[in-house]
C-alpha atoms as a PDB file:
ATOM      1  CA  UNK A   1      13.502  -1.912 -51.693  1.00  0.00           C
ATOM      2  CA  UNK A   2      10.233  -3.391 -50.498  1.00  0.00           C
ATOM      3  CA  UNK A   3       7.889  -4.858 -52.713  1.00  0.00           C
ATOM      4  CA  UNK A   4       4.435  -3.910 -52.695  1.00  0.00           C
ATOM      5  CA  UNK A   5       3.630  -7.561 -51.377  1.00  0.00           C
ATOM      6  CA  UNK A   6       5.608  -7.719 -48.794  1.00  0.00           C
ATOM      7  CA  UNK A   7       5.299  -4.275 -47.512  1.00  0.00           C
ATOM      8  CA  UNK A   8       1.684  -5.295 -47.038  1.00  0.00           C
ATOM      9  CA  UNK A   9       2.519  -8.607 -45.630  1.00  0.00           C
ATOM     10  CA  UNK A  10       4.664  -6.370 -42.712  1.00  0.00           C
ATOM     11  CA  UNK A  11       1.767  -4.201 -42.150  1.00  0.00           C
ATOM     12  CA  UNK A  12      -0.557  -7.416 -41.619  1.00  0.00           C
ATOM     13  CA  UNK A  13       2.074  -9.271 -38.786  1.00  0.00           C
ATOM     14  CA  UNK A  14       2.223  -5.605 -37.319  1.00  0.00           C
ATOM     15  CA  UNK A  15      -1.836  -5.382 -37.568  1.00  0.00           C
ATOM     16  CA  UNK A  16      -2.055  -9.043 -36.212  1.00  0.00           C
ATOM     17  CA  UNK A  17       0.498  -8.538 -33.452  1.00  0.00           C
ATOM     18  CA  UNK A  18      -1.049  -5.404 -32.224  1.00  0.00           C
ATOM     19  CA  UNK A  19      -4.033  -7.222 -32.529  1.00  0.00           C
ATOM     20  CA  UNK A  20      -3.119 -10.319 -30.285  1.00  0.00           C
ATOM     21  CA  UNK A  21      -1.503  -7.722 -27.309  1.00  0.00           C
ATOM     22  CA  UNK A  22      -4.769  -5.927 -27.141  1.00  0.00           C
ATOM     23  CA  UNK A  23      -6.678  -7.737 -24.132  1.00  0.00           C
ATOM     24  CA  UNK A  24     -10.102  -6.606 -23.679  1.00  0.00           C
ATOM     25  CA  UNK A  25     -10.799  -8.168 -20.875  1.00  0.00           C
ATOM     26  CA  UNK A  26     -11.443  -6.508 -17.311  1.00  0.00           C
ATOM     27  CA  UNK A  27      -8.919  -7.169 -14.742  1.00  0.00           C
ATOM     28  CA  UNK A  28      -9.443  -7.114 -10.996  1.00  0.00           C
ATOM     29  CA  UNK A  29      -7.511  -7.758  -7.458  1.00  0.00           C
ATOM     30  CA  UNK A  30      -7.894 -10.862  -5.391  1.00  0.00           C
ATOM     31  CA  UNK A  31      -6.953  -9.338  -2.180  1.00  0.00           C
ATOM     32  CA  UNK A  32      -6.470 -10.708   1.508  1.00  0.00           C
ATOM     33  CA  UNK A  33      -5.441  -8.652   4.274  1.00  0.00           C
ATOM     34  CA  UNK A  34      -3.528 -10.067   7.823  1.00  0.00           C
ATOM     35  CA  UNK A  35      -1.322  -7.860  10.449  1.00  0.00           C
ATOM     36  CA  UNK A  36      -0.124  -7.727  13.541  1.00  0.00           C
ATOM     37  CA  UNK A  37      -0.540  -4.802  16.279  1.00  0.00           C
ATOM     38  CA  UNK A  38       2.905  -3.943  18.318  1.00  0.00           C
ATOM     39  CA  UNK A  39       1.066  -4.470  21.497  1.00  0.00           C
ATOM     40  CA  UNK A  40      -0.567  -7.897  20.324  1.00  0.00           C
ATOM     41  CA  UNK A  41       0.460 -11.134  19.824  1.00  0.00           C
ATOM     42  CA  UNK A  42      -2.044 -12.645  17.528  1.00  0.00           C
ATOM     43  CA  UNK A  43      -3.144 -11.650  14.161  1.00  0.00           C
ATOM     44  CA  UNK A  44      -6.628 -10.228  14.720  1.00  0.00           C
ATOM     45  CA  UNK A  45      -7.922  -7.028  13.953  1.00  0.00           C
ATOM     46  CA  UNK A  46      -8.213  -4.121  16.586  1.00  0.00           C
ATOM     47  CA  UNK A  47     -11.720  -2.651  15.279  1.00  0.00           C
ATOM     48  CA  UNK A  48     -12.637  -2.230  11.804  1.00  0.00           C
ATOM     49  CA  UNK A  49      -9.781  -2.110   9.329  1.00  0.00           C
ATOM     50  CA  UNK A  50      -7.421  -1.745  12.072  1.00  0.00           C
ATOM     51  CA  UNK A  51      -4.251  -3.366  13.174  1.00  0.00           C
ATOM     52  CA  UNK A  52      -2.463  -1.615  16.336  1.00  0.00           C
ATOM     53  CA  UNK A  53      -2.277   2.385  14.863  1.00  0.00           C
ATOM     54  CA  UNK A  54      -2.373   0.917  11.574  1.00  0.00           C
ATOM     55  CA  UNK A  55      -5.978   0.918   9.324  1.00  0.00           C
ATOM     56  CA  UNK A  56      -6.298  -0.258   5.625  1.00  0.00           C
ATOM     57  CA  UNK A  57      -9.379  -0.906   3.247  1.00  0.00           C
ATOM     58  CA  UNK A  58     -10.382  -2.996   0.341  1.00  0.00           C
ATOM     59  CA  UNK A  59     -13.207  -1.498  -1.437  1.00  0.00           C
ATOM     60  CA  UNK A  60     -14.479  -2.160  -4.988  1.00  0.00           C
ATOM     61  CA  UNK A  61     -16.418   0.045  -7.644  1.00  0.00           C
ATOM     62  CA  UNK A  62     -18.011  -0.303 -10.870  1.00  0.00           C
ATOM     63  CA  UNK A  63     -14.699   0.595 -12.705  1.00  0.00           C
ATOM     64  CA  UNK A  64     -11.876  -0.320 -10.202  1.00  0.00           C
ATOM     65  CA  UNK A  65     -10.345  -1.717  -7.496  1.00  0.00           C
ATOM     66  CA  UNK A  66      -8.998   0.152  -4.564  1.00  0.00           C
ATOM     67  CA  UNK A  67      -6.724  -0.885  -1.307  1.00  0.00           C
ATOM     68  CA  UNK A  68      -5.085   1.857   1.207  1.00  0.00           C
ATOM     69  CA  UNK A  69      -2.480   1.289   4.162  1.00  0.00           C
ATOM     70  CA  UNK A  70      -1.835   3.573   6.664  1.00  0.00           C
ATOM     71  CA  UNK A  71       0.197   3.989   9.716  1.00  0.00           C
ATOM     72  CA  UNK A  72      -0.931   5.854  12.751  1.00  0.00           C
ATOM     73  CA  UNK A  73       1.870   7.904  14.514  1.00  0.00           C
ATOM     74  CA  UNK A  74       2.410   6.449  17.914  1.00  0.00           C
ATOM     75  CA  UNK A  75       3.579   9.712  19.463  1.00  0.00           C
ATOM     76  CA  UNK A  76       0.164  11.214  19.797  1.00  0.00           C
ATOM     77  CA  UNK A  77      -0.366   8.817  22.621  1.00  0.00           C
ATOM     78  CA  UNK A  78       1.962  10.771  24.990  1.00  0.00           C
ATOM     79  CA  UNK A  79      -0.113  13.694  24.580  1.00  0.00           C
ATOM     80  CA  UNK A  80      -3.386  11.167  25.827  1.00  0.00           C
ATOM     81  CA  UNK A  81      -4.774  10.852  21.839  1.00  0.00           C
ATOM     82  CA  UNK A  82      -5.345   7.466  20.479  1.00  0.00           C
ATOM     83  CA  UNK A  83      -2.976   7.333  16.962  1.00  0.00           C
ATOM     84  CA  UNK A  84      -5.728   4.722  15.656  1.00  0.00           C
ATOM     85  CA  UNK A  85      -8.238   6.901  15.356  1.00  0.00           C
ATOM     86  CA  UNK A  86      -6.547   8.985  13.017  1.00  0.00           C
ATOM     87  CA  UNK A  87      -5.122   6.737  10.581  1.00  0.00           C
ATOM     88  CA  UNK A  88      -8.595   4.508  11.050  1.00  0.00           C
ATOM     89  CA  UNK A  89     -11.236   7.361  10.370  1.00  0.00           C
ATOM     90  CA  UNK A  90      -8.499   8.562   7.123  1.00  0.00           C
ATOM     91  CA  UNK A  91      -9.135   4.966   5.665  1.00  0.00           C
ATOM     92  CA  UNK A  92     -12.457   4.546   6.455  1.00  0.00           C
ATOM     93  CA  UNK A  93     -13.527   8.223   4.490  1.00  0.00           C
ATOM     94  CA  UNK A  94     -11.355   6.808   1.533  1.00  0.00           C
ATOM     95  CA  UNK A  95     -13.811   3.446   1.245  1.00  0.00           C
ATOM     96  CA  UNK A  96     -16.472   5.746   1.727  1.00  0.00           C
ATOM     97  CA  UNK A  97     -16.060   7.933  -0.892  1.00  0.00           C
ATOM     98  CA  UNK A  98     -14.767   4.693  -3.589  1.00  0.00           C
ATOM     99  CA  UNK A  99     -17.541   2.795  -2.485  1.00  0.00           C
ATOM    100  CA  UNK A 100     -20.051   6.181  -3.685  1.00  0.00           C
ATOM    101  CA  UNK A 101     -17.975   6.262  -7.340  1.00  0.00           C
ATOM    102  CA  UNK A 102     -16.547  10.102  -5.511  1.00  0.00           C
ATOM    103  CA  UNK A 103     -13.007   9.003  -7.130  1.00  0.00           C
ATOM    104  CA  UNK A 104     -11.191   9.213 -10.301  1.00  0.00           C
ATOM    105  CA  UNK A 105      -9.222   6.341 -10.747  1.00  0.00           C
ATOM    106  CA  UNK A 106      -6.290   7.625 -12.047  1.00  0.00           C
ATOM    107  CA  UNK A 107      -6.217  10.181  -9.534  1.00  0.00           C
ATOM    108  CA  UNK A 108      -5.321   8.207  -6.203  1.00  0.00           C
ATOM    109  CA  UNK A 109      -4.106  11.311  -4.381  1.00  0.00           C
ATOM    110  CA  UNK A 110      -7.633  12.906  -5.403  1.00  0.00           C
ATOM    111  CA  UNK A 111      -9.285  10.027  -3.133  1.00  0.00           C
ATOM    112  CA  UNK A 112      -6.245  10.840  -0.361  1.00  0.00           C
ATOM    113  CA  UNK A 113      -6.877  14.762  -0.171  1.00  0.00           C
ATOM    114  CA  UNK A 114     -10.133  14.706  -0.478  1.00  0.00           C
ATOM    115  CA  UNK A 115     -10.939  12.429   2.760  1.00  0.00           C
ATOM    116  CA  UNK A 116      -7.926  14.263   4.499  1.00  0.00           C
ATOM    117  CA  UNK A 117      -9.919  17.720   4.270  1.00  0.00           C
ATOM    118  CA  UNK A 118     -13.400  16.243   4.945  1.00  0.00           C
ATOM    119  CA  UNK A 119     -11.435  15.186   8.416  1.00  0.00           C
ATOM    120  CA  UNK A 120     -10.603  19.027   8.556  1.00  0.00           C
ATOM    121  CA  UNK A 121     -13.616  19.986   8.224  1.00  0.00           C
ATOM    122  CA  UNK A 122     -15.190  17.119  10.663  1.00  0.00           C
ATOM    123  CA  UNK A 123     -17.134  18.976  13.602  1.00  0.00           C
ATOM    124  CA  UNK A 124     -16.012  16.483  15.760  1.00  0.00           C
ATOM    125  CA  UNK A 125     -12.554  17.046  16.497  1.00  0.00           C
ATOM    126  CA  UNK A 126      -9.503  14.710  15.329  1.00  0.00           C
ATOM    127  CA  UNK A 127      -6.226  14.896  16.258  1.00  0.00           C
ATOM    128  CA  UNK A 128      -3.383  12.819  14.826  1.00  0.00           C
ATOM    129  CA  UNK A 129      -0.777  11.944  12.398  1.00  0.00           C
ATOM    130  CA  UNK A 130      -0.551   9.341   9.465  1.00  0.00           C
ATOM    131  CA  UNK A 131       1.191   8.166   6.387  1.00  0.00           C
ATOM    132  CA  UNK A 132      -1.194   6.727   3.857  1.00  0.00           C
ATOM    133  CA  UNK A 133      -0.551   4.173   0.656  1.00  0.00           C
ATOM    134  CA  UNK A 134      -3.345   4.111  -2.012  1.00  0.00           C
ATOM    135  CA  UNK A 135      -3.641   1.920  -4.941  1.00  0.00           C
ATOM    136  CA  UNK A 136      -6.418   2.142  -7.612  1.00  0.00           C
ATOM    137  CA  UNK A 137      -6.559  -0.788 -10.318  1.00  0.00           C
ATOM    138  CA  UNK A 138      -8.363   0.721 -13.723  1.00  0.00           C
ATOM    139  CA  UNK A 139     -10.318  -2.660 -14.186  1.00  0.00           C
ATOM    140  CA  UNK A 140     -10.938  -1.693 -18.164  1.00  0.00           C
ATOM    141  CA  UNK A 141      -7.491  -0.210 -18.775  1.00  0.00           C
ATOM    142  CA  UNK A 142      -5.463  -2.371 -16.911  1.00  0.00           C
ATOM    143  CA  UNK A 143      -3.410   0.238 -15.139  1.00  0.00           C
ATOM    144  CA  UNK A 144      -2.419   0.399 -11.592  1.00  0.00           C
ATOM    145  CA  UNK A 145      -2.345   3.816 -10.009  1.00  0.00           C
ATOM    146  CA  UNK A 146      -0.602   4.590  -6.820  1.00  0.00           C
ATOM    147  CA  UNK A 147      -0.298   7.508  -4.233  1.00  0.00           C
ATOM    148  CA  UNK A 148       2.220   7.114  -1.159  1.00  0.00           C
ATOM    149  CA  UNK A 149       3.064   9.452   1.517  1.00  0.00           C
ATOM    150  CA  UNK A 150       5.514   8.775   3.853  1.00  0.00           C
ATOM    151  CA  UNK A 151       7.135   5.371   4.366  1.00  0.00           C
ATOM    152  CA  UNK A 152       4.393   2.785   3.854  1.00  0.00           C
ATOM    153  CA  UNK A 153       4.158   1.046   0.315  1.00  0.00           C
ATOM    154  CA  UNK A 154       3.627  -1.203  -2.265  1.00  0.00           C
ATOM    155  CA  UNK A 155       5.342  -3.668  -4.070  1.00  0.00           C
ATOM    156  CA  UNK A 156       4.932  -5.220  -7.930  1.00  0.00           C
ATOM    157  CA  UNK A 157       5.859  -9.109  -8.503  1.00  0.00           C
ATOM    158  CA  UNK A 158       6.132 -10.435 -11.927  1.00  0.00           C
ATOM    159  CA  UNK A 159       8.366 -13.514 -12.618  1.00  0.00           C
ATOM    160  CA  UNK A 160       9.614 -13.591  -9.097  1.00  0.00           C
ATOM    161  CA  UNK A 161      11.133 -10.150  -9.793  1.00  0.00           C
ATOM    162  CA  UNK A 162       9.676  -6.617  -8.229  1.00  0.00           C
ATOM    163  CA  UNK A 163       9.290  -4.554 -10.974  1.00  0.00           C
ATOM    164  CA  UNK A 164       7.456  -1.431  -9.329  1.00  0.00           C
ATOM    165  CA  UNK A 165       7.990  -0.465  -5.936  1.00  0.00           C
ATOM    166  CA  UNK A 166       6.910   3.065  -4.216  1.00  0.00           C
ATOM    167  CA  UNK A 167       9.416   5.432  -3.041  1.00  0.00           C
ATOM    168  CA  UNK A 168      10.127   6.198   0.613  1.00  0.00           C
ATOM    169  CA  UNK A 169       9.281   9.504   1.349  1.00  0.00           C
ATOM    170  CA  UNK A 170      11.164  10.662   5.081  1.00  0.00           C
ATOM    171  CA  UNK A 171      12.247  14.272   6.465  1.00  0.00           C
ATOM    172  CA  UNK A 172      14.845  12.644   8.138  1.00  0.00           C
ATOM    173  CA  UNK A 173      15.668   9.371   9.722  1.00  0.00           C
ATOM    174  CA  UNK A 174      12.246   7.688  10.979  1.00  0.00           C
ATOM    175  CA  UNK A 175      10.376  10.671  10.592  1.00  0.00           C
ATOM    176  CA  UNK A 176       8.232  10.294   7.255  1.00  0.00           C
ATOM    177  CA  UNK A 177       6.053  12.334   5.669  1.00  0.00           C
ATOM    178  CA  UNK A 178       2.539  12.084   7.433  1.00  0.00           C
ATOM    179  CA  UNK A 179      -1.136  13.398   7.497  1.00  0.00           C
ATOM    180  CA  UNK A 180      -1.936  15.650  10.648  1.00  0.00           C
ATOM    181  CA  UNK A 181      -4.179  17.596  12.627  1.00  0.00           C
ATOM    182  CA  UNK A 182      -2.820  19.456  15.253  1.00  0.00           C
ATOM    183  CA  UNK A 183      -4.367  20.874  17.664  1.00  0.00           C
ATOM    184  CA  UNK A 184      -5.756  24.422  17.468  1.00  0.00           C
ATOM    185  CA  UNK A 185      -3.233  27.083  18.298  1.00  0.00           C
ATOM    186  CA  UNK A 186       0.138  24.274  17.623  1.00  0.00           C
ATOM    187  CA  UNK A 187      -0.848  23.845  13.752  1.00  0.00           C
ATOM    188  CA  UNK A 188       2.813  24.792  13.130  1.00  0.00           C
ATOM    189  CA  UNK A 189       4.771  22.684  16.095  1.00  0.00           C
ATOM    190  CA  UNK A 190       3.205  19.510  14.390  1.00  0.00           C
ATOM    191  CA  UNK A 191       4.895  18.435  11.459  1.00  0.00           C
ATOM    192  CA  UNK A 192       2.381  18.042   8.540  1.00  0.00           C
ATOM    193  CA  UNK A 193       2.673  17.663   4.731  1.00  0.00           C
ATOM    194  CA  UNK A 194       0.010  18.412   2.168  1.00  0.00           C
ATOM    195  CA  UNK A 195      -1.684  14.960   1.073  1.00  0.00           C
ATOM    196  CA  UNK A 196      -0.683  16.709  -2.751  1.00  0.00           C
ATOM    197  CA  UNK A 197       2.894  15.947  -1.850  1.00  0.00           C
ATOM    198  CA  UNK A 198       2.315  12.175  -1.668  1.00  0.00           C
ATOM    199  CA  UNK A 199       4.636  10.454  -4.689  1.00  0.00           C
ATOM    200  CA  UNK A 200       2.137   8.927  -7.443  1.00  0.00           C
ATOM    201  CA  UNK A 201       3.232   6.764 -10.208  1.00  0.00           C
ATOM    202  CA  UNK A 202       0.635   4.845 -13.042  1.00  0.00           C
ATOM    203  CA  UNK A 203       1.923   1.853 -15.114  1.00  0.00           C
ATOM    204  CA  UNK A 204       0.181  -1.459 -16.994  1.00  0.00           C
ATOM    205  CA  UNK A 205      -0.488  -4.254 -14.619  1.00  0.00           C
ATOM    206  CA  UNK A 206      -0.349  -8.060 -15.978  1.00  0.00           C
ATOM    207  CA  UNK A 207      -2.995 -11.299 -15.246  1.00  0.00           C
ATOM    208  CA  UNK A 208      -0.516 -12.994 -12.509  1.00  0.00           C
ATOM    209  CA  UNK A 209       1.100 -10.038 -10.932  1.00  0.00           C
ATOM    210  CA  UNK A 210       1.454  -9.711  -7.322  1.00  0.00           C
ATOM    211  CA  UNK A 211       0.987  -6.411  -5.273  1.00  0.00           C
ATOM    212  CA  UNK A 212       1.762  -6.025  -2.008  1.00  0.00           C
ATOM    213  CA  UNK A 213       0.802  -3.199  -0.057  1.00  0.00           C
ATOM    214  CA  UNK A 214       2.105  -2.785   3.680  1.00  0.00           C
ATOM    215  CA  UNK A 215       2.698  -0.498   6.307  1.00  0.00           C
ATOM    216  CA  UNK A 216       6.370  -0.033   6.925  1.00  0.00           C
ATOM    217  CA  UNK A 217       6.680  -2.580   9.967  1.00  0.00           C
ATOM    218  CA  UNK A 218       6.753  -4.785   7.376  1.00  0.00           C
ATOM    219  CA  UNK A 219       9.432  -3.464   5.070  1.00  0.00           C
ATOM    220  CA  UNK A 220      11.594  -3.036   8.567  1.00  0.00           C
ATOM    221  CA  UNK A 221      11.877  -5.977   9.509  1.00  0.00           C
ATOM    222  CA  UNK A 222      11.765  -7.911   5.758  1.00  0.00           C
ATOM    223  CA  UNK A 223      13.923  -7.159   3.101  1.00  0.00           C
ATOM    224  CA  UNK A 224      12.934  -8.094  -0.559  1.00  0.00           C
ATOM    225  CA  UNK A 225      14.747 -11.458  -1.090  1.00  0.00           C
ATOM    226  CA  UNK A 226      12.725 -12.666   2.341  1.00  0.00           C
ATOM    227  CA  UNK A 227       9.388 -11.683   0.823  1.00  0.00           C
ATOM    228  CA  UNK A 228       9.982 -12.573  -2.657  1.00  0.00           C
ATOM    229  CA  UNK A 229      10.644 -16.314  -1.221  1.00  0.00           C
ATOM    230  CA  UNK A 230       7.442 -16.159   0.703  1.00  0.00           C
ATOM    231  CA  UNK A 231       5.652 -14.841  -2.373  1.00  0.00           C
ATOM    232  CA  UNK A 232       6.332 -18.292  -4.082  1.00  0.00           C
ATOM    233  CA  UNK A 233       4.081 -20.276  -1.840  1.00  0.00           C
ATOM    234  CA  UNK A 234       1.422 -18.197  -4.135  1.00  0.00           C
ATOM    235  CA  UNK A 235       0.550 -20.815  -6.119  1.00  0.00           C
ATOM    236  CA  UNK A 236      -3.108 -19.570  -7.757  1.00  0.00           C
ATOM    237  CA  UNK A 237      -5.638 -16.809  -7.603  1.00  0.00           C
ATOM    238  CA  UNK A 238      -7.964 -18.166  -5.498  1.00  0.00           C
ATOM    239  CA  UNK A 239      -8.622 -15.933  -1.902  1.00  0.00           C
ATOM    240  CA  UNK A 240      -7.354 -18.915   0.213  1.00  0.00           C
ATOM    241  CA  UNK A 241      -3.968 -19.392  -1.287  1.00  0.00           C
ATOM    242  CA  UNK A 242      -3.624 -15.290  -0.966  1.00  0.00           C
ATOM    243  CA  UNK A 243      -4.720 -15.200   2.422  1.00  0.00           C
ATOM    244  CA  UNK A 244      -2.474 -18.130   3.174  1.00  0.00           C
ATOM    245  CA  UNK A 245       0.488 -16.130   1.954  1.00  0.00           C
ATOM    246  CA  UNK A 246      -0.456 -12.771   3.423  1.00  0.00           C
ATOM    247  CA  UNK A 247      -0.957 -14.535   7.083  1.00  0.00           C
ATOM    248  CA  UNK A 248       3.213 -16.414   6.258  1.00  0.00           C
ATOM    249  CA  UNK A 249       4.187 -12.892   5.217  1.00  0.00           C
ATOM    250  CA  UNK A 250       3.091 -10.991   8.253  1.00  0.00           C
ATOM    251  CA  UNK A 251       4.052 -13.858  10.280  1.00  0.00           C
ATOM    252  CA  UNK A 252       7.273 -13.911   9.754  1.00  0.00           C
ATOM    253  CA  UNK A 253       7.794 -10.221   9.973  1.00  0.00           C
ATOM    254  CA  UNK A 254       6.176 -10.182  13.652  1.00  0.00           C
ATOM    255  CA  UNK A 255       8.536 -12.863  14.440  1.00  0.00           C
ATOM    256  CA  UNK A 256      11.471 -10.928  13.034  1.00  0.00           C
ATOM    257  CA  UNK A 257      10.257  -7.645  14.612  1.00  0.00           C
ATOM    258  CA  UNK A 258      11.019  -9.293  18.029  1.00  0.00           C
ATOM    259  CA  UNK A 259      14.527 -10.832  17.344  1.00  0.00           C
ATOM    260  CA  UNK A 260      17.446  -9.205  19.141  1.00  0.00           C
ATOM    261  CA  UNK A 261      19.656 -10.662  17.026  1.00  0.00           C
ATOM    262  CA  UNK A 262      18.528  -9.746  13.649  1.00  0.00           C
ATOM    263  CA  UNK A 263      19.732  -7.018  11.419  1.00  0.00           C
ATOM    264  CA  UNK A 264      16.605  -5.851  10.121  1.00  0.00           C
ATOM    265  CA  UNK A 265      16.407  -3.065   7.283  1.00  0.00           C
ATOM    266  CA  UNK A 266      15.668  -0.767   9.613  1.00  0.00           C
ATOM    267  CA  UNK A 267      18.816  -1.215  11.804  1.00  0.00           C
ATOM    268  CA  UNK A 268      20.897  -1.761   9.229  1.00  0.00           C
ATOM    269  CA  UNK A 269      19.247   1.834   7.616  1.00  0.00           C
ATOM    270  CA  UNK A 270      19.968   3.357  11.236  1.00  0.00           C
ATOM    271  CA  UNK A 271      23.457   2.547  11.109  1.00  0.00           C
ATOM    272  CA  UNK A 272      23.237   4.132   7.687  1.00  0.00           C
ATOM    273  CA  UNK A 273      22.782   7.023   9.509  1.00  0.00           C
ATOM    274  CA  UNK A 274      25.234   6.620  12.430  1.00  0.00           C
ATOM    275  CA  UNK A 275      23.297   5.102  15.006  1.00  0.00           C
ATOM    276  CA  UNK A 276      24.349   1.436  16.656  1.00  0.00           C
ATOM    277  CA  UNK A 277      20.960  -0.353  16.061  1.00  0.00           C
ATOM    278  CA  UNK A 278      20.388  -4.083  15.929  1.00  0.00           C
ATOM    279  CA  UNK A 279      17.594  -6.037  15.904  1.00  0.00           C
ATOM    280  CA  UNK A 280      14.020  -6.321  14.113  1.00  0.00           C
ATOM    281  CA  UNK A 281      11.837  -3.079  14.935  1.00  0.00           C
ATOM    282  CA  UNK A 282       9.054  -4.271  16.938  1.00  0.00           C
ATOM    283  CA  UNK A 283       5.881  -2.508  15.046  1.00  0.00           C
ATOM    284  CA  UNK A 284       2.389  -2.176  13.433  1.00  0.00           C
ATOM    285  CA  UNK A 285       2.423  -4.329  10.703  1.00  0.00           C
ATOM    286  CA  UNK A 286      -0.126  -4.306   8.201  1.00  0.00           C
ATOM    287  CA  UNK A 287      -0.286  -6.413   4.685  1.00  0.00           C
ATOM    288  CA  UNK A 288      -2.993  -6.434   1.667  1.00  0.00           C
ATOM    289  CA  UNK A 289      -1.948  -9.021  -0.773  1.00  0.00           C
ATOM    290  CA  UNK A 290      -3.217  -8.559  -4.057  1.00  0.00           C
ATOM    291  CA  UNK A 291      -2.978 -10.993  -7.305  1.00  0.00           C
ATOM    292  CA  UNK A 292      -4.454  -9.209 -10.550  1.00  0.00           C
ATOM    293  CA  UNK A 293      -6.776 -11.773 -12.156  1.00  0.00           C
ATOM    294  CA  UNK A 294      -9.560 -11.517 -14.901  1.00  0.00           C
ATOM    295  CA  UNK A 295     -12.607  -9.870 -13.264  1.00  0.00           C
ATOM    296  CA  UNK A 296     -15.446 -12.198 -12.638  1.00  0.00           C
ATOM    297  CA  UNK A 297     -19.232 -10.597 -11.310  1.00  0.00           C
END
């Protein structure tokens, strides 16, 4: 049995340590973004937020921090539509709507669905298709919030290890869930998924951790081990040092994409499903490189 003295000198280590875990400081991402169109061979942006049919965003508020990815479906540009516009005009209503506080924080598919159906509702008419990836850091709670639909994503890096990571979300093989507006009369020969159906997931974020957000041209052509040993040349938190990474990253996946000798993840997940593919997938690639550090004004 306990004695009364050290019963209370176990509730003060448990007071103390609970104490000493509690960090009230604000947290915030250091973020750098770098990509690669399909059609271009430099790393330069298309217009805007835009890399090929990919667009992201980096947009701040008085509470958080929020980054979005997504990938314009190139098919649309058989039918004469430009899949940029799409997946451009979805990101660019999300940093609207952070950048006027119209968000909950811990509601990242809130932000999704509610630029989707101002789109819908856009009296100038937009057709197209996209996945989407949004991630909302809660500066004051220290919690990272995510919404993905389809097959672009994030990754978390702590200790050289990933220790979140979205889930894919496909209807088959290379056919992922997606965003779309058809055109009137063909709403049901267009595949399209509610933005409600995106996967979401909330978890504590840590001062150091990396987050890497990217269309999926990067995570077919680079599997983890490949970008966990890029990830190391992130030495600090300051933006050069993450842009310097995000350009080696995105790099090296464009140079991958183009290599007819490489198994990439994506053949080697097409042979998964009975098809003889080999080679890097030549794609869109888009990367936001985050690093959660203590929020400065």
């Amino acid at each position: 049995m306990l004695s009364v003295l050290s019963y209370g000198r176990l509730v003060a280590r448990a007071v103390i340590g609970g104490l000493s875990q509690t960090d009230g400081r604000d947290y915030s991402l250091v973020t750098a973004s770098c990509g690669f169109g399909k059609d271009f061979r430099k790393g330069i942006l298309k217009k805007g937020m835009c890399y090929g049919d990919d667009a992201c965003f980096i947009a701040r508020h008085r509470s958080a921090d929020v980054l979005g990815v997504a990938d314009g479906v190139g098919g649309w540009r058989d039918y004469g539509v430009d899949p940029s516009q799409f997946s451009g005009t979805l990101m660019k209503t999300c940093e609207r709507l952070v950048k006027e506080g119209r968000f909950v924080p811990s509601n990242p598919v809130g932000v999704l669905t509610s630029s989707y159906y101002e789109l819908l509702q856009n009296k100038v008419p937009l057709l197209g298709s996209s996945t989407a990836c949004i991630v909302v850091l809660d500066r004051r709670s220290h919690r990272l919030h995510t919404a993905n639909l389809g097959d672009s994503g994030f990754l978390v890096v702590r200790g050289g290890e990933v220790v979140h990571r979205s889930d894919e979300q496909q209807h088959y093989f290379n056919t992922p869930f997606q965003l779309s507006i058809a055109p009137p009369g063909a709403e049901g020969a267009v595949l399209s998924d509610s933005p409600e159906a995106a996967d979401s997931s909330s978890f504590d974020v840590q001062l150091g951790d990396i987050i890497l957000t990217a269309s999926d041209g990067l995570f077919d052509n680079m599997p983890d081990y490949m970008i966990l040993q890029e990830l190391k040349k992130l030495k600090n938190t300051n933006i050069e040092s993450v842009q310097q990474t995000a350009r080696s990253i995105a790099e090296q996946a464009h140079v991958l994409a183009y290599d007819p000798n490489y198994m990439s993840p994506f053949a080697q997940f097409a042979c998964d499903n009975g098809l003889n593919v080999r080679g890097g997938k030549p794609d869109d690639i888009t990367v936001l490189l985050s690093i959660v550090a203590e929020y400065t004004d």
